[in-house]
N, C-alpha and C. Protein backbone atom coordinates (compact mmCIF):
# COMPACT_ATOMS: atom_id res chain seq x y z
N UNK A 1 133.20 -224.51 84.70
CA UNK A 1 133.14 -224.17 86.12
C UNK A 1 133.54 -225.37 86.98
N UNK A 2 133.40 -226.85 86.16
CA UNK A 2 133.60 -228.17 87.10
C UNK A 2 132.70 -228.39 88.42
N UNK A 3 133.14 -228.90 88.95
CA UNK A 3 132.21 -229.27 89.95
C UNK A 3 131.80 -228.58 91.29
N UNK A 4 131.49 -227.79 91.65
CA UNK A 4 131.65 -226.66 92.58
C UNK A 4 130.46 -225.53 92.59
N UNK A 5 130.16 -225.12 93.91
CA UNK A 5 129.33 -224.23 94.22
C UNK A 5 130.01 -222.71 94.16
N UNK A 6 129.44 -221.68 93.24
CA UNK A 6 129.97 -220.44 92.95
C UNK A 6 129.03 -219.32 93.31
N UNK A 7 128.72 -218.64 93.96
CA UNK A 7 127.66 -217.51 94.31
C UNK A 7 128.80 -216.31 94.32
N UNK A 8 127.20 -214.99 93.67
CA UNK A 8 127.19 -214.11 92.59
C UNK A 8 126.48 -213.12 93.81
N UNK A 9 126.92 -212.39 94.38
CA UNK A 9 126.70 -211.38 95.49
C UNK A 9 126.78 -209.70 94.72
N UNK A 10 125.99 -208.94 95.13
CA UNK A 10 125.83 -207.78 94.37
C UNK A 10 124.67 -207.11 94.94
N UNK A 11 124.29 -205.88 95.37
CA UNK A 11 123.26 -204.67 95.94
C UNK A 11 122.40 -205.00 94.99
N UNK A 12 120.96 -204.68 95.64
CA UNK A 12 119.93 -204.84 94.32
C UNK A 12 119.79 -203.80 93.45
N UNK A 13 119.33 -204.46 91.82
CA UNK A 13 119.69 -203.86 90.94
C UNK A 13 121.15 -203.62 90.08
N UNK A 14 121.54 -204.88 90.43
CA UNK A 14 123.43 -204.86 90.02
C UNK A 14 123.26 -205.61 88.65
N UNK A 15 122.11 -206.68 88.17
CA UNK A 15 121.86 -207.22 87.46
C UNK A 15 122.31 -208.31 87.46
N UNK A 16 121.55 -209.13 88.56
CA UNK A 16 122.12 -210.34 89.56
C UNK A 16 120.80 -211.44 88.85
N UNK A 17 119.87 -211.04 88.83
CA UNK A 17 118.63 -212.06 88.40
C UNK A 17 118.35 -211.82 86.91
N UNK A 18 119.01 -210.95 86.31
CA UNK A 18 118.97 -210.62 84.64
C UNK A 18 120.12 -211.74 84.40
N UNK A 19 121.38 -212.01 84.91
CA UNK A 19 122.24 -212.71 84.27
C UNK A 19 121.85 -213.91 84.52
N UNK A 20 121.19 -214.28 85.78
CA UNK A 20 119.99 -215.64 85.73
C UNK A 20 119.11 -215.94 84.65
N UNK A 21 118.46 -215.09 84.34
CA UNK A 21 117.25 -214.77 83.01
C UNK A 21 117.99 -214.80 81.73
N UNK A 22 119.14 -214.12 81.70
CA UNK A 22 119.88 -214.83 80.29
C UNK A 22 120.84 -215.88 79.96
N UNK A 23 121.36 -216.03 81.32
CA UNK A 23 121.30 -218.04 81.15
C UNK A 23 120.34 -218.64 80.94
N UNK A 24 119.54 -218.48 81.18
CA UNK A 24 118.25 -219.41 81.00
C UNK A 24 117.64 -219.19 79.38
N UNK A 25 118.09 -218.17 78.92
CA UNK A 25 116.96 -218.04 77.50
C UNK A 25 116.21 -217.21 77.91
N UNK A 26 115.60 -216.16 78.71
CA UNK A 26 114.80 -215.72 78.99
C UNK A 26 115.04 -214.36 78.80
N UNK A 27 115.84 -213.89 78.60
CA UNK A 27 116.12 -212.31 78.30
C UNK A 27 117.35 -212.83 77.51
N UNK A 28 116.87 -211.68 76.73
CA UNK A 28 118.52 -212.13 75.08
C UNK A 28 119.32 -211.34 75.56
N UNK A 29 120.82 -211.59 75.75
CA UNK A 29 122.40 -210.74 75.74
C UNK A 29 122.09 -209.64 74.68
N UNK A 30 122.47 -208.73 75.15
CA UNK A 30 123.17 -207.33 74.15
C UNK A 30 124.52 -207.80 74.12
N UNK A 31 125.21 -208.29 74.49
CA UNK A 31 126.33 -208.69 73.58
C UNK A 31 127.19 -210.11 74.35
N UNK A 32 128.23 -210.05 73.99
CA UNK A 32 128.65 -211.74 73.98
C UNK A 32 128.01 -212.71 73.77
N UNK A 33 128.75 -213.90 74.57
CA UNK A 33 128.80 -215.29 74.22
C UNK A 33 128.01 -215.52 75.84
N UNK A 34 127.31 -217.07 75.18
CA UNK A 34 127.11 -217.98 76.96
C UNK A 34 127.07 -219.12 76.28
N UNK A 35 128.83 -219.78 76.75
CA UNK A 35 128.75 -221.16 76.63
C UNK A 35 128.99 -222.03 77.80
N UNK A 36 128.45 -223.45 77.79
CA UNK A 36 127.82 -224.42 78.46
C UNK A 36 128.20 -225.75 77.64
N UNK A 37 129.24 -226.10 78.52
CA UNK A 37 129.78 -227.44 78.27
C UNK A 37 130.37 -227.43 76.60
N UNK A 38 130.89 -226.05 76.49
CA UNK A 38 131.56 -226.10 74.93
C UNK A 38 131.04 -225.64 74.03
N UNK A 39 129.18 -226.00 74.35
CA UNK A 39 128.36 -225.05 73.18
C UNK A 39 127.83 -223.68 73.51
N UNK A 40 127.87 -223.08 72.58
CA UNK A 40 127.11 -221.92 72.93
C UNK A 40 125.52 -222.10 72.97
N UNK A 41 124.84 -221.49 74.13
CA UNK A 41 123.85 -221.58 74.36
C UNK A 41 122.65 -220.17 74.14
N UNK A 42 123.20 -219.27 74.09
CA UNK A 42 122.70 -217.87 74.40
C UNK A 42 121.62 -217.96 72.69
N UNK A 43 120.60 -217.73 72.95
CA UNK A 43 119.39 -217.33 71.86
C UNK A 43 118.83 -218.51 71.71
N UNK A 44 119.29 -219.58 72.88
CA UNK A 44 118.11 -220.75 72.80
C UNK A 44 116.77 -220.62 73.55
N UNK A 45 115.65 -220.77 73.50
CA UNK A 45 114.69 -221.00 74.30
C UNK A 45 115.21 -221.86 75.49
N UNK A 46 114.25 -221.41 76.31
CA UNK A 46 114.31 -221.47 77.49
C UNK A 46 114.32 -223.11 77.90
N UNK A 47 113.66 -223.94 77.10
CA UNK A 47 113.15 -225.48 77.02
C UNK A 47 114.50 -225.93 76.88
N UNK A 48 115.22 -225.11 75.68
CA UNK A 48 116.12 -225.89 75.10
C UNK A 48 117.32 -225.39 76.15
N UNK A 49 117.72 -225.10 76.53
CA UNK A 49 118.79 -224.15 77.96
C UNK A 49 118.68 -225.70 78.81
N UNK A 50 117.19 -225.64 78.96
CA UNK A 50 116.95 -226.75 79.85
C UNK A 50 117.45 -228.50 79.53
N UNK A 51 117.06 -228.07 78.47
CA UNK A 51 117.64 -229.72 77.94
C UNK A 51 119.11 -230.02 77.53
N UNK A 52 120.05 -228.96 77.86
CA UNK A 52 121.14 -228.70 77.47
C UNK A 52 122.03 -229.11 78.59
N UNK A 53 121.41 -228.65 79.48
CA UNK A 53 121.75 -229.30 80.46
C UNK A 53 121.73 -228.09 81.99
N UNK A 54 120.91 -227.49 81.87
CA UNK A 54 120.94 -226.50 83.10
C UNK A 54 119.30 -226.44 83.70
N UNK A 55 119.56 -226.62 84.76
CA UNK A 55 118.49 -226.77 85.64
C UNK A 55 117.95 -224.84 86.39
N UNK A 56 116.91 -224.37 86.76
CA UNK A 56 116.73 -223.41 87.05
C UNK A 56 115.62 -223.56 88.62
N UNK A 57 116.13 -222.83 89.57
CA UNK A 57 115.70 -222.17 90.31
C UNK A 57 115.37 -220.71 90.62
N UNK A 58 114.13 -220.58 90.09
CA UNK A 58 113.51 -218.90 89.77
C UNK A 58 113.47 -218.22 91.32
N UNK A 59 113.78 -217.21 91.26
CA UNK A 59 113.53 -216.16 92.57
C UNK A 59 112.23 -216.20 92.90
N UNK A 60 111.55 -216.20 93.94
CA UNK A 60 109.99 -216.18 94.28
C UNK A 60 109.43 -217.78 93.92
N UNK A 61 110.05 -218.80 93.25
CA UNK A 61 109.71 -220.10 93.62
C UNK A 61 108.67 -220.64 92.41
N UNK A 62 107.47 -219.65 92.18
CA UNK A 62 107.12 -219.62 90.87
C UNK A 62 106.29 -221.58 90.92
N UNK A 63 105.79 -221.56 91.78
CA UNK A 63 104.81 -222.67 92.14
C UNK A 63 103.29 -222.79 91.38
N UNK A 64 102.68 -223.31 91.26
CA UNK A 64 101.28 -223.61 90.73
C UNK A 64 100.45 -223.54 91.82
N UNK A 65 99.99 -222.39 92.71
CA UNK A 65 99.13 -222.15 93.82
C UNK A 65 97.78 -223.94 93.83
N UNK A 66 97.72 -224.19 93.01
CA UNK A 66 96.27 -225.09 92.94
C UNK A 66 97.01 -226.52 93.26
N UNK A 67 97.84 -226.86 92.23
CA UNK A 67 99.01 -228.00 92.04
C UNK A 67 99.40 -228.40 93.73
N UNK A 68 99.25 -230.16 93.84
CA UNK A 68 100.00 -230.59 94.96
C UNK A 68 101.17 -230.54 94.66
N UNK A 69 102.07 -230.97 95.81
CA UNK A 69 103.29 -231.24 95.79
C UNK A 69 103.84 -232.39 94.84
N UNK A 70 102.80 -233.51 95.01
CA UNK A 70 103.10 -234.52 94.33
C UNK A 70 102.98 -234.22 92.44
N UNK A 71 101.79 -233.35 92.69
CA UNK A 71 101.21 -233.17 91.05
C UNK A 71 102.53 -232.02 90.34
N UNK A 72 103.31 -231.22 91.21
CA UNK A 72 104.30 -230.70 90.88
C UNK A 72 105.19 -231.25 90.63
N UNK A 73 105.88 -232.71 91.11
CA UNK A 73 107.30 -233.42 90.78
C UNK A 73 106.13 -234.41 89.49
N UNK A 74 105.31 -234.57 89.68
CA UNK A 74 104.66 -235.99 87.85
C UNK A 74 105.29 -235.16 87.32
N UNK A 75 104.77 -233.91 87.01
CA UNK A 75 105.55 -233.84 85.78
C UNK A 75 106.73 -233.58 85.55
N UNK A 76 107.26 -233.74 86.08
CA UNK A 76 109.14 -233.82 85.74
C UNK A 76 109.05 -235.31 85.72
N UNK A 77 108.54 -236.39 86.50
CA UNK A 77 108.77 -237.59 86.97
C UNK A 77 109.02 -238.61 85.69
N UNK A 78 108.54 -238.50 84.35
CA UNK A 78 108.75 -239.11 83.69
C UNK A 78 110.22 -239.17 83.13
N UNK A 79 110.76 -237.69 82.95
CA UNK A 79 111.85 -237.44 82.32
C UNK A 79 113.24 -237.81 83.80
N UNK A 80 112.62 -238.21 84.72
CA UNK A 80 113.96 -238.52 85.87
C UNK A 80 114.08 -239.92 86.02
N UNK A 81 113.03 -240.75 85.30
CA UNK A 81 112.83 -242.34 85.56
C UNK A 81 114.29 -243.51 85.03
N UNK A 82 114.44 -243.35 86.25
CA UNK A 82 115.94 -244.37 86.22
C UNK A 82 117.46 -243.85 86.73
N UNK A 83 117.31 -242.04 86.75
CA UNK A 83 118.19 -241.78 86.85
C UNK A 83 118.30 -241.36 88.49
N UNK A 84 119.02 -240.12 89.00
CA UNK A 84 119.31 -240.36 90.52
C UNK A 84 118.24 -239.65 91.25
N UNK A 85 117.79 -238.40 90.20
CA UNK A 85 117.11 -237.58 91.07
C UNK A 85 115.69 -238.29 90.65
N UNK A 86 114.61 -238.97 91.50
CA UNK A 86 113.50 -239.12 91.38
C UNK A 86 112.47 -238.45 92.64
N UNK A 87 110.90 -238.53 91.71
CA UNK A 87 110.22 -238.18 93.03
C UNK A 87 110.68 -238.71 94.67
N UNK A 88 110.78 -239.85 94.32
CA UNK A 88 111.53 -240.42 96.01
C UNK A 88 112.43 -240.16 96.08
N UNK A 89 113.31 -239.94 95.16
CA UNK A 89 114.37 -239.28 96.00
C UNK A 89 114.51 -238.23 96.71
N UNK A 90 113.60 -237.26 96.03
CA UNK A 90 113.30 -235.71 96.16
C UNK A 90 112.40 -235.78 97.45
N UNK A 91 111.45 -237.11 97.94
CA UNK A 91 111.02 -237.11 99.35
C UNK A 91 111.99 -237.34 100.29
N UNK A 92 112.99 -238.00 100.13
CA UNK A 92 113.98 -238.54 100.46
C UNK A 92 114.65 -237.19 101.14
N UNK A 93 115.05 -236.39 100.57
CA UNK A 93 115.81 -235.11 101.05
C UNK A 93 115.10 -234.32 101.48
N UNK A 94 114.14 -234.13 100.93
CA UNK A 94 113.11 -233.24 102.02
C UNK A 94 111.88 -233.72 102.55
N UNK A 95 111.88 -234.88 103.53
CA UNK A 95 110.97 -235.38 104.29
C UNK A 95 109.37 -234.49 104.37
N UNK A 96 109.40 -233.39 104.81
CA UNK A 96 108.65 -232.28 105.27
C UNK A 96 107.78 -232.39 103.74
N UNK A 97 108.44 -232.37 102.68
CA UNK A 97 107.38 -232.47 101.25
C UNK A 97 106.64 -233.97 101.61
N UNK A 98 107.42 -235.08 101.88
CA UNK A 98 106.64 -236.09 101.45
C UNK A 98 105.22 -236.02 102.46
N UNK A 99 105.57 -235.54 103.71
CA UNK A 99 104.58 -235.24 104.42
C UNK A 99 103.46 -234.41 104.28
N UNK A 100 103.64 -233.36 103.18
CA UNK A 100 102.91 -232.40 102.59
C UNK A 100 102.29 -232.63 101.46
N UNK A 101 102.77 -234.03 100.57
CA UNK A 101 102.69 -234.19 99.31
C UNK A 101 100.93 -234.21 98.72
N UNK A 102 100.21 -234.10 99.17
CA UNK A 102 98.69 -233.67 99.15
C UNK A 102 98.45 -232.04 98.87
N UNK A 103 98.82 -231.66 99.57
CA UNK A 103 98.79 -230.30 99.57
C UNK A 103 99.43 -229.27 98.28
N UNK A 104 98.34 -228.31 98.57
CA UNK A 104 98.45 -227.34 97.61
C UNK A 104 100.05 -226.45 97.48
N UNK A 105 100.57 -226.16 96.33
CA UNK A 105 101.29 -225.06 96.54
C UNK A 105 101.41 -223.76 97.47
N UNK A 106 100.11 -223.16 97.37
CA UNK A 106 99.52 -221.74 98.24
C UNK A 106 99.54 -222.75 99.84
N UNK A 107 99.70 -223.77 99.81
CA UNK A 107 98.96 -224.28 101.86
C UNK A 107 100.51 -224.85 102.12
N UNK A 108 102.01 -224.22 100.86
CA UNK A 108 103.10 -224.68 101.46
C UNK A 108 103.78 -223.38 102.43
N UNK A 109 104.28 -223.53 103.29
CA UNK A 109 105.17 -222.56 103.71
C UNK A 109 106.17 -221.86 102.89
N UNK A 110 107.10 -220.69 103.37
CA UNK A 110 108.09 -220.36 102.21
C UNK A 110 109.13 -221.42 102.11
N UNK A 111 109.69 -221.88 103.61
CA UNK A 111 110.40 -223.13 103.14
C UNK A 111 110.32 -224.50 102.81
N UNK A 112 109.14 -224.70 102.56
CA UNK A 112 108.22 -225.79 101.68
C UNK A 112 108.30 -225.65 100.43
N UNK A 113 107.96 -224.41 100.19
CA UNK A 113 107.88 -224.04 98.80
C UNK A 113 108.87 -223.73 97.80
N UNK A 114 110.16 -223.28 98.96
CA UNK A 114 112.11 -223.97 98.08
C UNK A 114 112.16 -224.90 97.99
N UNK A 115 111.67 -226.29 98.92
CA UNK A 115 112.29 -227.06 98.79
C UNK A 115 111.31 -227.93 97.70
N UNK A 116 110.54 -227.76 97.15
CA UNK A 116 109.89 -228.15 96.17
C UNK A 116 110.31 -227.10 95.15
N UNK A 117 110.44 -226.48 94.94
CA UNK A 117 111.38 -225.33 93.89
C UNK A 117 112.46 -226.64 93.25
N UNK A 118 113.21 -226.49 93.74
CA UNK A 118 114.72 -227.28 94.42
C UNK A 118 114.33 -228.67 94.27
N UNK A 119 113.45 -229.13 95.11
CA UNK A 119 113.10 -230.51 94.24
C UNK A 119 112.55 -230.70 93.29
N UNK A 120 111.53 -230.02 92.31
CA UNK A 120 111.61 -229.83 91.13
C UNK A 120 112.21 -229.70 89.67
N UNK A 121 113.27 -228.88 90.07
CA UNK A 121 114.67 -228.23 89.01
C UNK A 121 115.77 -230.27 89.31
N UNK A 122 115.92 -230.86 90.79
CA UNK A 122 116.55 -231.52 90.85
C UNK A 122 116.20 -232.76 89.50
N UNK A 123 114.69 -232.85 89.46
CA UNK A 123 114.39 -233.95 88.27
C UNK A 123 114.87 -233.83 87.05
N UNK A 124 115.38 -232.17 87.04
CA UNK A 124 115.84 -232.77 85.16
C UNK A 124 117.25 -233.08 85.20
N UNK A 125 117.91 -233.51 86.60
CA UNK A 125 118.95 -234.19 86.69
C UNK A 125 120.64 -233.49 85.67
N UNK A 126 120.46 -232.55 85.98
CA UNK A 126 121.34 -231.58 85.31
C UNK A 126 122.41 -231.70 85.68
N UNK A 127 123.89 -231.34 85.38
CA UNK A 127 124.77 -231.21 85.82
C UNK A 127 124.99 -230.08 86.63
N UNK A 128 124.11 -228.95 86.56
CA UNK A 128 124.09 -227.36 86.39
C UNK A 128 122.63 -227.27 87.07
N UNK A 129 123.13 -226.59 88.58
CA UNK A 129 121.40 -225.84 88.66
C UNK A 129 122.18 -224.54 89.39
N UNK A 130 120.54 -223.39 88.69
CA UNK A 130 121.14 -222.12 88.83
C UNK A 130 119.89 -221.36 89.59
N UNK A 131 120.72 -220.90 90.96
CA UNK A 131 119.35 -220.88 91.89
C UNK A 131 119.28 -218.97 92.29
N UNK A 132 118.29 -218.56 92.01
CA UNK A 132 118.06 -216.91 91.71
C UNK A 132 117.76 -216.82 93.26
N UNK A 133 118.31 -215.79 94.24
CA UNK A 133 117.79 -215.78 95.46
C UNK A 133 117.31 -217.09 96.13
N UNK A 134 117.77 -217.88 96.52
CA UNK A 134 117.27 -219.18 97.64
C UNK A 134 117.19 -219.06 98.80
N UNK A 135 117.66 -217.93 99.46
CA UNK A 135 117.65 -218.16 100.96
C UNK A 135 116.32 -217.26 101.15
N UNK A 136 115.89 -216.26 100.29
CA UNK A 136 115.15 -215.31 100.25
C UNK A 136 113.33 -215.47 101.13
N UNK A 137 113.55 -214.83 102.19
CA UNK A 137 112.24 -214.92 103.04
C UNK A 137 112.58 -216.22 104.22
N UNK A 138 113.30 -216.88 103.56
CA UNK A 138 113.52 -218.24 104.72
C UNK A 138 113.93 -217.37 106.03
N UNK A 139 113.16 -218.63 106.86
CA UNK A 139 113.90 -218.61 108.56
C UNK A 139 115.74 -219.54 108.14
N UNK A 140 116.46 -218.64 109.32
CA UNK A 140 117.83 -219.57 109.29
C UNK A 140 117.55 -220.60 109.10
N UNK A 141 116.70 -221.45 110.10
CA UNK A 141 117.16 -222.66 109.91
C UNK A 141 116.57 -223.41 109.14
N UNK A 142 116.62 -222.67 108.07
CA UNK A 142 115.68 -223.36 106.51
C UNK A 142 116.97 -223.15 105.79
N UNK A 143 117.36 -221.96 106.02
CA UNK A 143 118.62 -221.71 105.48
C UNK A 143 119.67 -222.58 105.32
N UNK A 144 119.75 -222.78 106.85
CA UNK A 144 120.98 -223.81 107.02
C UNK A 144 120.60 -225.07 105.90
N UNK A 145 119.16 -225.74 106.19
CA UNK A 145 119.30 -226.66 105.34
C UNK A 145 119.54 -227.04 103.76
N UNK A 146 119.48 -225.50 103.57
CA UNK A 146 118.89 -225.04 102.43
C UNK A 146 120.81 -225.74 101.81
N UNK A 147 121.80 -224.32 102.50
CA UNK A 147 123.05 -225.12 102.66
C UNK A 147 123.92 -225.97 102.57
N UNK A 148 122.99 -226.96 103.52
CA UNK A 148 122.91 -228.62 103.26
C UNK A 148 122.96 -229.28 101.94
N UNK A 149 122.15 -228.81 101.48
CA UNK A 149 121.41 -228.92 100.00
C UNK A 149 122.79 -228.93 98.91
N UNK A 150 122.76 -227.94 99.02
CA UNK A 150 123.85 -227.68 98.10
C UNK A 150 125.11 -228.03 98.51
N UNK A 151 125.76 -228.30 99.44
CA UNK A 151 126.82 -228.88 99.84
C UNK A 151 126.61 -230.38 98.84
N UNK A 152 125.75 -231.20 99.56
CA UNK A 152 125.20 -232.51 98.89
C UNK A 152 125.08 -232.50 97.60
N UNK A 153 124.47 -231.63 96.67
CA UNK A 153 124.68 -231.43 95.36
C UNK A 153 126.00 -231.48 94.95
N UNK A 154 127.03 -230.78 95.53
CA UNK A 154 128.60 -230.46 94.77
C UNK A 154 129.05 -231.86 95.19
N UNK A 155 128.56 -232.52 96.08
CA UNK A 155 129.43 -234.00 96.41
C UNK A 155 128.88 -234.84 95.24
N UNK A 156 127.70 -234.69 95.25
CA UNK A 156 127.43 -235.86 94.04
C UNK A 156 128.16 -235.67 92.63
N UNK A 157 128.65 -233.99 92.18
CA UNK A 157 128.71 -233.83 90.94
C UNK A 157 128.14 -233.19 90.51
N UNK A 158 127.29 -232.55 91.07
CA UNK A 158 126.41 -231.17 90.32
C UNK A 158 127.21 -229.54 90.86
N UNK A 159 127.10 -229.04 89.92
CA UNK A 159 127.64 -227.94 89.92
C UNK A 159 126.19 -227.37 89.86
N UNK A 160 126.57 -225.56 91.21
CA UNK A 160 125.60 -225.10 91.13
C UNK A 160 126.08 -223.33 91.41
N UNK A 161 125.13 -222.40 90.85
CA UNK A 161 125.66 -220.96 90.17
C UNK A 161 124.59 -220.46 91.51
N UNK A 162 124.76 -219.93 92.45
CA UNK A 162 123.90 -219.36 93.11
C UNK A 162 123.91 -217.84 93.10
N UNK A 163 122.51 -217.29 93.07
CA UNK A 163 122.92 -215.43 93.29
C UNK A 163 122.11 -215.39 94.05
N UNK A 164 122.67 -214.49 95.17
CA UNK A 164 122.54 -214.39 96.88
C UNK A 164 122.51 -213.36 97.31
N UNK A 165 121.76 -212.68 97.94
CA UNK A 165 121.91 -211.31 99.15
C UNK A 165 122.01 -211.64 100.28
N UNK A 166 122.12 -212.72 100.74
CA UNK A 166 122.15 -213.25 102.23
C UNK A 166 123.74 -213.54 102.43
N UNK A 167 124.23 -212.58 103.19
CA UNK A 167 126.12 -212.62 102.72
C UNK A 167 125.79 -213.79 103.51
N UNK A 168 125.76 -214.38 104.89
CA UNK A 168 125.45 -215.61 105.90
C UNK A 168 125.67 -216.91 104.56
N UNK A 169 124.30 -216.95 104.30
CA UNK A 169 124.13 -218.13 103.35
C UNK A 169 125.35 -218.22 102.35
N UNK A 170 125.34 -216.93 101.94
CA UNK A 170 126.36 -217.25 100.06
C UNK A 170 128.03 -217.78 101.00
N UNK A 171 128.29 -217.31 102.05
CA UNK A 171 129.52 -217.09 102.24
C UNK A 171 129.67 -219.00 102.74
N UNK A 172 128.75 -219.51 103.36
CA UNK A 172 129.08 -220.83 103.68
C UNK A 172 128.14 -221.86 102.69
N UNK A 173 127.63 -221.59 101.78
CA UNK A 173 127.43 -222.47 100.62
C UNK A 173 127.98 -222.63 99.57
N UNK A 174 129.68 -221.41 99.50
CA UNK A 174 130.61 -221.93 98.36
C UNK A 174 132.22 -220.87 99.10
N UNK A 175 132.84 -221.61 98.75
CA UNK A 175 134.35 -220.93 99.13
C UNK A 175 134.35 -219.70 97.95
N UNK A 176 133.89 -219.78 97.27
CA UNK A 176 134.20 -219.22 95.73
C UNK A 176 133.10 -217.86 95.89
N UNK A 177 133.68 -216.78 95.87
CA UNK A 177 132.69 -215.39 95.68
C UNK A 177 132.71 -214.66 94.94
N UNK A 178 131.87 -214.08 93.85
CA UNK A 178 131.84 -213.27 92.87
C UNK A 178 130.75 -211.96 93.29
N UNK A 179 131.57 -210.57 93.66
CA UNK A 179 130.87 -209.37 93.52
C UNK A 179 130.52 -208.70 92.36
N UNK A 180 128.87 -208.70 91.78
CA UNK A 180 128.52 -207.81 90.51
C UNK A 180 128.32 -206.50 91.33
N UNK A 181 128.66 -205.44 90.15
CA UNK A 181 128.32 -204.08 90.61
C UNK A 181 127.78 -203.47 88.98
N UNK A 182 126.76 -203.28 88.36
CA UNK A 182 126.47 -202.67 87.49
C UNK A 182 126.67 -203.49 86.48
N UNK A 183 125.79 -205.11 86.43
CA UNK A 183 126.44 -206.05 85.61
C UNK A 183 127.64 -206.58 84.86
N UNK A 184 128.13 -206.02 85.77
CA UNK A 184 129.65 -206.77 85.58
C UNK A 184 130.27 -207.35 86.77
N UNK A 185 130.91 -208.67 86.73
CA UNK A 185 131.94 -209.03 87.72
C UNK A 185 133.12 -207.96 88.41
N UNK A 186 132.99 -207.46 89.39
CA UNK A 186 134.16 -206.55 89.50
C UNK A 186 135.00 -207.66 90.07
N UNK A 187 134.61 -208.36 91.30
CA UNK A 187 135.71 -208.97 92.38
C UNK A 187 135.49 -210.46 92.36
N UNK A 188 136.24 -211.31 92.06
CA UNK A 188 136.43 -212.68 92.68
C UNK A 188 136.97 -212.52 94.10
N UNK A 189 136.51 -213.41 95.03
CA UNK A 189 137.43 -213.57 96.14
C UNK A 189 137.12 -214.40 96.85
N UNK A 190 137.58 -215.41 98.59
CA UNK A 190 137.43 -216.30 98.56
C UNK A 190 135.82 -216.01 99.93
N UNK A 191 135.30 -216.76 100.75
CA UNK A 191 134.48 -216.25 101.55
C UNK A 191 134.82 -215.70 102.55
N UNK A 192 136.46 -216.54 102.99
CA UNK A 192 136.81 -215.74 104.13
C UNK A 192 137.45 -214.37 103.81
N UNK A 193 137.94 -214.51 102.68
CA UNK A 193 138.04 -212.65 102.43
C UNK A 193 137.06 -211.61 102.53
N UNK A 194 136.21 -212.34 101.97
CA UNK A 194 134.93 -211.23 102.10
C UNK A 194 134.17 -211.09 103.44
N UNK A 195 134.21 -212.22 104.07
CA UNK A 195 133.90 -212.05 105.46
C UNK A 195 134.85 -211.27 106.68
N UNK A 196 136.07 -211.24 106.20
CA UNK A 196 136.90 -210.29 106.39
C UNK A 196 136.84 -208.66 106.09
N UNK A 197 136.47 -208.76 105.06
CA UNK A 197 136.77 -207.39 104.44
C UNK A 197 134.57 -206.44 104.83
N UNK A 198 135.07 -206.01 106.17
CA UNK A 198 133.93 -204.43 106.26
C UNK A 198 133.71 -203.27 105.02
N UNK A 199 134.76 -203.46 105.04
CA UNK A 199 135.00 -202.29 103.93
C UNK A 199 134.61 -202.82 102.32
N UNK A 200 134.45 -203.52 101.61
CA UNK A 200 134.03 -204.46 100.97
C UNK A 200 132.32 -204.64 100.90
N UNK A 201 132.27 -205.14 101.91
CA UNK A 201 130.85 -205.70 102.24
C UNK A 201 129.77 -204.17 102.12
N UNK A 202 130.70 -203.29 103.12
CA UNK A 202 129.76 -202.02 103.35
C UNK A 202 129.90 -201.63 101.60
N UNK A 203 130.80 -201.28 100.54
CA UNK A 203 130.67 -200.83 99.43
C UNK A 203 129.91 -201.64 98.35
N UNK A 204 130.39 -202.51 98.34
CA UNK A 204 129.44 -203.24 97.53
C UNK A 204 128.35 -203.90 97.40
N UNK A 205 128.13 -204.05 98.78
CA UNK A 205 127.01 -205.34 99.07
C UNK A 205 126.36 -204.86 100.51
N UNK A 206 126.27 -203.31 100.57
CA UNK A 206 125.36 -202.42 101.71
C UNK A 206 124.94 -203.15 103.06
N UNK A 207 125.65 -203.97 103.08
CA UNK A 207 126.14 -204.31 104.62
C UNK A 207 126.69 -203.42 105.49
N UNK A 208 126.43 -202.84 106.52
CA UNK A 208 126.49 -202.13 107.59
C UNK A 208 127.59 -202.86 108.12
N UNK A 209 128.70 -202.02 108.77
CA UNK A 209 129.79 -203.24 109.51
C UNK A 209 129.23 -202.93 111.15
């Protein structure tokens, strides 16, 4: 995929967060291949996906309600020591955590609780993070930053697989658009096509023009 932000747009139920779940190890393929940097990866555990080199951002955020903020990045913190993404760094980009870093999971907001998602997945310093719904429940302008985020990711070198219902978000967090319809890729196209195309949007992706 190289270095670049790619989002995966599709009506719910297209099998947009299943092809998330079997990148990851988490639901086994009925058929083909999933390779990753040359190897095939598909029937590894989920640990091992991870150590392979792909980072995951789960839909719903999937936090430790009890767990601080801080007690959520220790444990990644050992395995990021030296490299770019660290706990400070991860305060670093999202200020609003370091300010929160006491606090419980359940006492974060929803956009508290991405961006500790997101700063979380950032510690295992992946080449690859693959983010299931991100804009999901956010106010815009969480969104926007959210955006941000990932813009900054593709500059450093991380490549990132996003699947999106927020046409807004997906269309300005990657030039690159992929429509699923019934787990399959039907359409590549670019954002301004699809932001172009009513007819498009209304069929596949139940946007009202």
């Amino acid at each position: 995929m190289g270095t670049e932000a790619v989002c995966i747009l599709g009506r719910n139920g297209m099998g947009k967060s299943t092809l998330c779940k079997t990148i990851m190890g988490m639901v086994a393929p009925t058929a083909g291949a999933i390779t990753f940097s040359g190897r095939r990866i598909d029937g590894l555990a989920p640990e091992k996906v991870a150590r392979s080199g792909i980072a995951y951002v789960p839909q719903g955020r999937r936090l430790f309600p009890s767990l601080t903020v801080e007690e959520h990045l220790a444990m990644l913190a050992p395995e990021s020591r030296g490299k770019r993404w660290t706990p400070a760094a991860v305060y670093e980009l999202f200020p609003r955590l370091a300010d929160r870093r006491r606090n419980g999971g359940a006492e974060l907001s929803g956009g508290e609780q991405q961006m500790l998602a997101v700063g979380r997945a950032l510690l295992l310093n992946t080449p690859l993070i693959v983010m299931d719904e991100p804009s999901e429940g956010l106010a815009p302008s969480i969104v926007d930053d959210l955006i941000d985020v990932v813009h900054q990711l593709v500059s450093e070198g991380v490549a990132v697989l996003v699947v999106e219902q927020n046409l807004r978000a997906a269309t300005a967090m990657s030039p690159r658009q992929l429509v699923m319809t019934s787990g399959r890729i039907e359409i590549e196209l670019t954002a301004s096509e699809l932001l172009e195309s009513t007819e498009l949007q209304s069929t596949h992706l139940g946007v009202d023009a």
